[in-house]
PDB file of N, CA and C in Angstrom:
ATOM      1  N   UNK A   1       0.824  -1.206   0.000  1.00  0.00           N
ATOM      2  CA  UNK A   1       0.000   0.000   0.000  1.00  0.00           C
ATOM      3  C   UNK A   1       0.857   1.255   0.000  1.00  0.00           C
ATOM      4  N   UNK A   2       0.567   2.343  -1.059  1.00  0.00           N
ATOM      5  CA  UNK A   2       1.422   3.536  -0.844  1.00  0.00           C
ATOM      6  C   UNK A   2       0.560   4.740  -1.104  1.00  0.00           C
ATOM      7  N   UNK A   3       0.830   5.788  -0.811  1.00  0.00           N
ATOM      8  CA  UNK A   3      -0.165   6.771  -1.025  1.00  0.00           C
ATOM      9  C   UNK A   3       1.353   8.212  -1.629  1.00  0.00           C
ATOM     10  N   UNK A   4       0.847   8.593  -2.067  1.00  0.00           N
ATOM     11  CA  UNK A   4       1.739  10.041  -2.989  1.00  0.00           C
ATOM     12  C   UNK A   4       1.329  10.983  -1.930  1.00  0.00           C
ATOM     13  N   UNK A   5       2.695  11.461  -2.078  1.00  0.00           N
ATOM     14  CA  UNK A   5       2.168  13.272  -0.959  1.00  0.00           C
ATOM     15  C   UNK A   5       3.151  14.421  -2.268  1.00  0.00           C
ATOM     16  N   UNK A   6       3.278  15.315  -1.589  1.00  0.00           N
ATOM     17  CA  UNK A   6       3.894  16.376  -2.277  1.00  0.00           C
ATOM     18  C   UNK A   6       5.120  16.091  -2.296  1.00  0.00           C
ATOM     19  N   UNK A   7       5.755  14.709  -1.754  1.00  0.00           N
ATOM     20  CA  UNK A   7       7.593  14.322  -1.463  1.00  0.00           C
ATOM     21  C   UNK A   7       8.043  13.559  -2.142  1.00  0.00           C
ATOM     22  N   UNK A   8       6.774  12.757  -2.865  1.00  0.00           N
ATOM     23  CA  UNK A   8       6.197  11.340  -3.620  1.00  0.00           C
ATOM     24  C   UNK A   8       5.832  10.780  -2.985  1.00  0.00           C
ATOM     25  N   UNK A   9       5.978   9.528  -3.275  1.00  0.00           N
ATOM     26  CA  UNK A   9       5.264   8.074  -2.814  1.00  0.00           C
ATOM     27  C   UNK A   9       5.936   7.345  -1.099  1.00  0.00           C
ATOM     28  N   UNK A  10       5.125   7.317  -0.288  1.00  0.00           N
ATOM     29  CA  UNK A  10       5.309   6.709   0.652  1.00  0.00           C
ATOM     30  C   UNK A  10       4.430   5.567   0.895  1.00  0.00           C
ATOM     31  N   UNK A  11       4.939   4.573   1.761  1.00  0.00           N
ATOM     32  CA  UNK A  11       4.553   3.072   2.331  1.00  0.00           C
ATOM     33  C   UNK A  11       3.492   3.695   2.782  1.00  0.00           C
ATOM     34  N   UNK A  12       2.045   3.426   3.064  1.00  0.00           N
ATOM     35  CA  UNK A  12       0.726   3.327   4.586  1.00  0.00           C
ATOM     36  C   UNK A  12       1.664   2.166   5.428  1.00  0.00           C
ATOM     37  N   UNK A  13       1.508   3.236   6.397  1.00  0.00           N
ATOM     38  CA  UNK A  13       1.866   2.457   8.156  1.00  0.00           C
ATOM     39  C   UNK A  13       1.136   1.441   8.169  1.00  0.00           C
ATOM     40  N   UNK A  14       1.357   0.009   9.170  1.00  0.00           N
ATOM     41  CA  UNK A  14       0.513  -0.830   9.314  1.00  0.00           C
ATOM     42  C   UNK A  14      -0.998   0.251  10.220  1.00  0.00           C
ATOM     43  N   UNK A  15      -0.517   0.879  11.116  1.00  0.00           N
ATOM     44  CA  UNK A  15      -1.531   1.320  11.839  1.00  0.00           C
ATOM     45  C   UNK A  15      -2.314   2.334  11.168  1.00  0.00           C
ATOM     46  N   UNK A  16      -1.721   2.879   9.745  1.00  0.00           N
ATOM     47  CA  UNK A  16      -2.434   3.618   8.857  1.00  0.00           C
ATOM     48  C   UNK A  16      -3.573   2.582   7.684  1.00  0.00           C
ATOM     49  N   UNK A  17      -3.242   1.242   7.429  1.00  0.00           N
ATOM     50  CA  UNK A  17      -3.709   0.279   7.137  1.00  0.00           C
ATOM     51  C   UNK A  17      -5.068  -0.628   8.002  1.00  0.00           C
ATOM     52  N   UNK A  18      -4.698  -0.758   9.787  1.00  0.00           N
ATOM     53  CA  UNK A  18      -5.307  -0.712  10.568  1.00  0.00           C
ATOM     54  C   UNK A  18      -6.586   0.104  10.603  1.00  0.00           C
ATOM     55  N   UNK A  19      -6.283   1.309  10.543  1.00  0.00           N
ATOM     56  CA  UNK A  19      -7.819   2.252  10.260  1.00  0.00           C
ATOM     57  C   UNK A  19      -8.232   2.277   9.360  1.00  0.00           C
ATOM     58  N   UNK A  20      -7.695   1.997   8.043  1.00  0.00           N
ATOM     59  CA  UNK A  20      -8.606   1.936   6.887  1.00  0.00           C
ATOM     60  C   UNK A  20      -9.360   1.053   6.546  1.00  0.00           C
ATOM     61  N   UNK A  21      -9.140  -0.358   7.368  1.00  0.00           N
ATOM     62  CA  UNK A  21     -10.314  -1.492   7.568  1.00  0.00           C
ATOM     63  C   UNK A  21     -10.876  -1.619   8.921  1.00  0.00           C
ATOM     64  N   UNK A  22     -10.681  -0.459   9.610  1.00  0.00           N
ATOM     65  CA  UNK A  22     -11.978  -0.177  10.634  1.00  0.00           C
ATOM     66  C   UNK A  22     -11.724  -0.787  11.837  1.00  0.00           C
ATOM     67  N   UNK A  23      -9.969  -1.189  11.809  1.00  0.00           N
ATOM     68  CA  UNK A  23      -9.934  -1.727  13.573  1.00  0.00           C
ATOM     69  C   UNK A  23      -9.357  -0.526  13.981  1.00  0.00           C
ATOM     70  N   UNK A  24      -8.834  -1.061  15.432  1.00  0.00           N
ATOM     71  CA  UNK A  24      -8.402  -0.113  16.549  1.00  0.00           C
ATOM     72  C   UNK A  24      -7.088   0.122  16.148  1.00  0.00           C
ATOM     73  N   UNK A  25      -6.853   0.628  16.496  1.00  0.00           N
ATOM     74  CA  UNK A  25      -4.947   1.314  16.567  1.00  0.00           C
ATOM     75  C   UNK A  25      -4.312  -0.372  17.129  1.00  0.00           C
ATOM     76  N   UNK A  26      -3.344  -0.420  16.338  1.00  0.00           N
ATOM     77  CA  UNK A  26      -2.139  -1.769  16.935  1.00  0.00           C
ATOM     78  C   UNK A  26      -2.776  -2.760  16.991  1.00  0.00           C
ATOM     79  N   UNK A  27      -4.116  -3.227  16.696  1.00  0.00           N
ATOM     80  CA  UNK A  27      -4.899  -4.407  16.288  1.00  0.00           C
ATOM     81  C   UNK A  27      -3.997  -5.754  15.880  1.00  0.00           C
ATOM     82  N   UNK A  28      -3.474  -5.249  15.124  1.00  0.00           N
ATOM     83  CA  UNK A  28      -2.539  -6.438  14.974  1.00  0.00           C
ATOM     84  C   UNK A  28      -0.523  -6.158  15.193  1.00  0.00           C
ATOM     85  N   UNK A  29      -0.630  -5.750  16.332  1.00  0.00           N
ATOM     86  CA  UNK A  29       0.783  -5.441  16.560  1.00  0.00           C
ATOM     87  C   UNK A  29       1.146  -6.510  17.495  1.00  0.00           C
ATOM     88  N   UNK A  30       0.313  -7.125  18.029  1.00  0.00           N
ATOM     89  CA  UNK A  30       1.047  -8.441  18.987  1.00  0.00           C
ATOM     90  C   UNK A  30       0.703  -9.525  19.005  1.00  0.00           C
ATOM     91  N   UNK A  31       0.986 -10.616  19.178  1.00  0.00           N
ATOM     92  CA  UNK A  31       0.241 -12.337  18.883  1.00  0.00           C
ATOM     93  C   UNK A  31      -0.160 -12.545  20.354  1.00  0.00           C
ATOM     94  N   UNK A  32      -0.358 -13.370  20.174  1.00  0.00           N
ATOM     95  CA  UNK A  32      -1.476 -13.940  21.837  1.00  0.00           C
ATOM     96  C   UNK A  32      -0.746 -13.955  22.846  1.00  0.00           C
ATOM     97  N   UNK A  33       0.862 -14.007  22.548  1.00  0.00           N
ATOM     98  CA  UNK A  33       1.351 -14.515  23.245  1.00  0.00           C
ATOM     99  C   UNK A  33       2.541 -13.024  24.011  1.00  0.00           C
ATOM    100  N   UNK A  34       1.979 -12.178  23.470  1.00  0.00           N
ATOM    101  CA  UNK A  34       2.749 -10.931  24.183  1.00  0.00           C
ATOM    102  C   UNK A  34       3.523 -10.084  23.011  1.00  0.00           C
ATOM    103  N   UNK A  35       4.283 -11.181  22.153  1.00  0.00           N
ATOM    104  CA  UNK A  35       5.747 -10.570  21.272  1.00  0.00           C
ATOM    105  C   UNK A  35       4.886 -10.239  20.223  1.00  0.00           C
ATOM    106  N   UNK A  36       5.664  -9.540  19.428  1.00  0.00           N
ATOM    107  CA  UNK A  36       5.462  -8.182  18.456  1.00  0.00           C
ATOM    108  C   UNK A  36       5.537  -8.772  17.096  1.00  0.00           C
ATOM    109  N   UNK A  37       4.768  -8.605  16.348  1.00  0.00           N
ATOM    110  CA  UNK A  37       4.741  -9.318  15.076  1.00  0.00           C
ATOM    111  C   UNK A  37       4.913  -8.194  14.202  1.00  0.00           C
ATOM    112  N   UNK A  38       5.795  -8.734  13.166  1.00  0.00           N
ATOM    113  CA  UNK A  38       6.861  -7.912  11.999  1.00  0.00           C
ATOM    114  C   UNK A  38       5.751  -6.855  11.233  1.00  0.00           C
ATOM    115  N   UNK A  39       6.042  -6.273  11.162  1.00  0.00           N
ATOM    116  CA  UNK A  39       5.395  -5.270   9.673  1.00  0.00           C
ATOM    117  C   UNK A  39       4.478  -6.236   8.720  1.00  0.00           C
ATOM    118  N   UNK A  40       5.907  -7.201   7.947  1.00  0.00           N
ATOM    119  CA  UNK A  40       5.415  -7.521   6.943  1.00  0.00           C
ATOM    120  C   UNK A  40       4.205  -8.735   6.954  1.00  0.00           C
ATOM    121  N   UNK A  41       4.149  -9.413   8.482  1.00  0.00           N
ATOM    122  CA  UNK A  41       3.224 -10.067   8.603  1.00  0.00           C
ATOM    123  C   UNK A  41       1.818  -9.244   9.022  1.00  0.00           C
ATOM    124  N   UNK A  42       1.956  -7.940   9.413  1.00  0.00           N
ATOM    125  CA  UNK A  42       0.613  -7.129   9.846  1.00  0.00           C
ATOM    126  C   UNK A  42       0.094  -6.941   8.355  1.00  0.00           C
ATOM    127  N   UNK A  43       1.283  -6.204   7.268  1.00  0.00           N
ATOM    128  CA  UNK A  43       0.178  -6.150   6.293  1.00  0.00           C
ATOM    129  C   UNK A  43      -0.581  -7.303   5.273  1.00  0.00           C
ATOM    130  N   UNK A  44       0.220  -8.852   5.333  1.00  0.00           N
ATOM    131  CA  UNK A  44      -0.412  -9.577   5.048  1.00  0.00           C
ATOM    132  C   UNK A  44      -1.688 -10.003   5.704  1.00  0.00           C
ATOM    133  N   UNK A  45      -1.966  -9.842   7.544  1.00  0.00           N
ATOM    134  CA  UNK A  45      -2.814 -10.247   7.682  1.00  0.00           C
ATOM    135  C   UNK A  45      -4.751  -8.991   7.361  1.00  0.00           C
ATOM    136  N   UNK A  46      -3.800  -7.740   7.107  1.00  0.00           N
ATOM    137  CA  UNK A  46      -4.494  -6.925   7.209  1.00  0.00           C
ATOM    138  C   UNK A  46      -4.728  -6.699   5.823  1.00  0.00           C
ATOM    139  N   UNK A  47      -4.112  -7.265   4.761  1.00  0.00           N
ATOM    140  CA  UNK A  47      -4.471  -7.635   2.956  1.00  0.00           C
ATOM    141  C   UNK A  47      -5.480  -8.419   3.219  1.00  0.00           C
ATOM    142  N   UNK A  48      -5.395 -10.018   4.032  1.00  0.00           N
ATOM    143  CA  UNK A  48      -6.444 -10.854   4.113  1.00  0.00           C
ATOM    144  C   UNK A  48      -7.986 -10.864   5.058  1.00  0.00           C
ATOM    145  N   UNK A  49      -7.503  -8.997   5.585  1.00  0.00           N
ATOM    146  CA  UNK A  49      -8.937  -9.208   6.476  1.00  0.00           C
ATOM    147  C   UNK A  49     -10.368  -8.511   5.876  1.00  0.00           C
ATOM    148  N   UNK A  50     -11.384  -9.062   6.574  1.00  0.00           N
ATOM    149  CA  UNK A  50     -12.507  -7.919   5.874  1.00  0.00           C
ATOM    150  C   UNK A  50     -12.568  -6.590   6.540  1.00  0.00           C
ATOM    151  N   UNK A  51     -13.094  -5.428   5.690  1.00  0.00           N
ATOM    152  CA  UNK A  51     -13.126  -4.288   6.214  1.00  0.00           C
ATOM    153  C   UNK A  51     -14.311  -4.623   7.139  1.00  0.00           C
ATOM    154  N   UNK A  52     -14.574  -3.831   8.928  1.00  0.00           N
ATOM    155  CA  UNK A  52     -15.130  -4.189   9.371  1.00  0.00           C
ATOM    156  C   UNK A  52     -16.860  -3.834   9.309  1.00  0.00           C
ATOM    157  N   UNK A  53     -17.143  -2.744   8.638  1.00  0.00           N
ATOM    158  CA  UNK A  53     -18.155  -2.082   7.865  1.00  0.00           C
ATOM    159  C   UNK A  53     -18.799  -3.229   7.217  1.00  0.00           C
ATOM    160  N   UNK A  54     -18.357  -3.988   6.112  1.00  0.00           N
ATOM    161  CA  UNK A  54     -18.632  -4.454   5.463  1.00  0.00           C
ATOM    162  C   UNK A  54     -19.075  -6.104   5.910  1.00  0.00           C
ATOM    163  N   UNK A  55     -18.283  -6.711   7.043  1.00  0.00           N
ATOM    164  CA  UNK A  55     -18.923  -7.824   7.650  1.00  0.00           C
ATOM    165  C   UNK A  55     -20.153  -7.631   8.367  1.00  0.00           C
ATOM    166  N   UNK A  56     -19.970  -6.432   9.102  1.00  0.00           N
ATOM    167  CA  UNK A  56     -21.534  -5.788  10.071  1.00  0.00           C
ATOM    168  C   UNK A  56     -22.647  -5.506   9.088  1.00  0.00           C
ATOM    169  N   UNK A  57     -21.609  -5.163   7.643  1.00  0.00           N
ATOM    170  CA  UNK A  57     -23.692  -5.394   6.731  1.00  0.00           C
ATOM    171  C   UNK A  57     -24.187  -6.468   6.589  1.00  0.00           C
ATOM    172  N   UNK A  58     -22.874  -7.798   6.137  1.00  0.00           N
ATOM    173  CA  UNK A  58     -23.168  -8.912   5.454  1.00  0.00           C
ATOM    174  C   UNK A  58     -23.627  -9.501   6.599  1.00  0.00           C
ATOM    175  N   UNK A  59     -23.513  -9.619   7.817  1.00  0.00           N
ATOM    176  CA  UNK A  59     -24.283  -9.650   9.005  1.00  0.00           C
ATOM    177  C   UNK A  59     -25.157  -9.593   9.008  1.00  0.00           C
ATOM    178  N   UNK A  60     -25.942  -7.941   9.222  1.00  0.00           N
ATOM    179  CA  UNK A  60     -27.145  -7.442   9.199  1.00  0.00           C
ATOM    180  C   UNK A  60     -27.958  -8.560   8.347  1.00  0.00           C
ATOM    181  N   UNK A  61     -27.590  -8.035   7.158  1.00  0.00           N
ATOM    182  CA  UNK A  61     -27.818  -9.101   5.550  1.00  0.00           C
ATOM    183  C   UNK A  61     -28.438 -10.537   5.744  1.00  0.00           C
ATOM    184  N   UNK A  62     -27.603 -11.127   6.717  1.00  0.00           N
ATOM    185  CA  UNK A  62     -28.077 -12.115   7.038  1.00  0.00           C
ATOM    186  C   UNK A  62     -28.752 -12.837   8.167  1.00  0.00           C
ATOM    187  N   UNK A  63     -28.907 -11.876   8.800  1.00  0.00           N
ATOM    188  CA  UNK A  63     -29.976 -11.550  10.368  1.00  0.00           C
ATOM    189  C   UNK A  63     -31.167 -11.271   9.796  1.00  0.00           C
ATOM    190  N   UNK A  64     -31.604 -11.074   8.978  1.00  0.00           N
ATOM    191  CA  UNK A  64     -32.876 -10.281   8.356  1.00  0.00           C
ATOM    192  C   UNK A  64     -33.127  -8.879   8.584  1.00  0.00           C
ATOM    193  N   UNK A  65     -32.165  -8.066   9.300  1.00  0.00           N
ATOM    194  CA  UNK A  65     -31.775  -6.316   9.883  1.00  0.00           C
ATOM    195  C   UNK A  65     -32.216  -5.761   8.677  1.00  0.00           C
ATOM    196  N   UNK A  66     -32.911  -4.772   8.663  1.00  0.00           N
ATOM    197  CA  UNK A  66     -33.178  -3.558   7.238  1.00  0.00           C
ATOM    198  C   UNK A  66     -32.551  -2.471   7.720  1.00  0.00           C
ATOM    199  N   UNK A  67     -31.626  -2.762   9.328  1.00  0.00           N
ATOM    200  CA  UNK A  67     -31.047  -1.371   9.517  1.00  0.00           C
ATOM    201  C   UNK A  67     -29.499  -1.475   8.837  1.00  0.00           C
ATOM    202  N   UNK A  68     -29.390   0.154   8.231  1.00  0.00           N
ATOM    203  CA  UNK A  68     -27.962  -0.005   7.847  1.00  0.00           C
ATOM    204  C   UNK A  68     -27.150   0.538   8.830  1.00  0.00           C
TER     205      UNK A  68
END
């Protein structure tokens, strides 16, 4: 993921990645077990997650909810 500024092209932070699919700050900065998991595994897991918007419709969706 990269986004252009006026300097060029920079990386999105994992925690800039983090908010753009709707978790919390550092969501995925640690494993169960305390230690700190790499960059490059946050943005793979955060390539493979759903945005969280979008599970709470398909949810709704499938609750029978007409609320959006």
């Amino acid at each position: 993921p990269f986004m252009a500024t006026s300097y060029g092209v920079r990386r999105l932070t994992p925690r800039e990645c983090e908010r753009l699919q709707g978790f919390p700050d550092d969501w995925t900065r640690y494993a169960d077990d305390g230690s700190e998991i790499s960059d490059s595994a946050r943005y793979r897991m955060l390539g493979n997650a759903v945005t969280v918007d979008v599970a709470q419709w398909i949810a709704r969706r499938i609750a029978g909810s007409t609320h959006v």
